[in-house]
Protein backbone atom coordinates (compact mmCIF):
# COMPACT_ATOMS: atom_id res chain seq x y z
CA UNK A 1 17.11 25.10 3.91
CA UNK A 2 13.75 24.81 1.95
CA UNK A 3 16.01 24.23 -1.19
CA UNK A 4 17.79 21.06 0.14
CA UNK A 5 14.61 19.66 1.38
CA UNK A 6 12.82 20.12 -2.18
CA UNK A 7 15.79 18.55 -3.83
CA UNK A 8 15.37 15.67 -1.07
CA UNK A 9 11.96 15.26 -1.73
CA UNK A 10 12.47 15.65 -5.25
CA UNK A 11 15.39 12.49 -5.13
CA UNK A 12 13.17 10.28 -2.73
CA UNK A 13 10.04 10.38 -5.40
CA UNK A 14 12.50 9.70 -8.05
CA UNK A 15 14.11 6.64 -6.20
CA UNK A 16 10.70 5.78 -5.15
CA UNK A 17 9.22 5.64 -8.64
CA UNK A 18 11.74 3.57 -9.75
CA UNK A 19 11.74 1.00 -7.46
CA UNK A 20 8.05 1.00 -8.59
CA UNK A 21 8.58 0.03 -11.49
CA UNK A 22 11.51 -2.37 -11.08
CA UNK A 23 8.58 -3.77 -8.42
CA UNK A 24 6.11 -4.44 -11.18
CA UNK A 25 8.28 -5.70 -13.64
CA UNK A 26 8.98 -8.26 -11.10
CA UNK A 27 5.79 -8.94 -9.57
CA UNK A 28 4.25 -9.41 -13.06
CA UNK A 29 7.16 -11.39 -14.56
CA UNK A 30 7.04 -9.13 -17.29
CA UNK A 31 11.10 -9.22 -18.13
CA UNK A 32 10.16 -13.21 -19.07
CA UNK A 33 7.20 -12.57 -21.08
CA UNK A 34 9.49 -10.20 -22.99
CA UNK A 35 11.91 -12.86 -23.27
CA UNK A 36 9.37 -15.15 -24.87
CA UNK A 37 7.44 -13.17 -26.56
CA UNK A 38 9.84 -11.12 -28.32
CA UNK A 39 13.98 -11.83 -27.68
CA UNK A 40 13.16 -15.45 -28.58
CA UNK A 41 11.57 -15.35 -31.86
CA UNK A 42 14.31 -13.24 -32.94
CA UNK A 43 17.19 -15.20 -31.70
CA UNK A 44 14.91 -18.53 -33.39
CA UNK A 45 15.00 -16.58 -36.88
CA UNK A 46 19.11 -16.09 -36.67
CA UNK A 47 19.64 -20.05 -35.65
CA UNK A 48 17.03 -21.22 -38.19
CA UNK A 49 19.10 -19.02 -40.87
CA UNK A 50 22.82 -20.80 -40.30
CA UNK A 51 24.13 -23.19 -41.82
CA UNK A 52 24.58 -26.75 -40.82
CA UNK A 53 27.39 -29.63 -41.38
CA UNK A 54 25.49 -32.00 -39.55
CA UNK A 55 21.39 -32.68 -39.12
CA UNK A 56 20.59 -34.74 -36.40
């Protein structure tokens, strides 16, 4: 009985530690200051690279 209950306890702190963290990642906004900060630059480099038929 004392084993289920540790494994229990042990699957509740896991579940609760990540919904920590998917908590501050929200609350903070951080998965859009990754976006800007670092997706977009990258994904600017590849479209300034290609080649173009027509400028505007």
């Amino acid at each position: 009985m004392k084993r289920i209950l540790k494994i229990v306890g042990v699957i509740m702190g896991v579940i609760t530690a990540v919904f920590s963290i998917l908590f501050g990642i929200y609350f903070f906004n951080l998965d859009m200051k990754l976006t800007v900060n670092v997706i977009a630059p990258l994904l600017e480099k590849v479209y300034d690279r290609r080649e173009r038929d027509n400028y505007l």
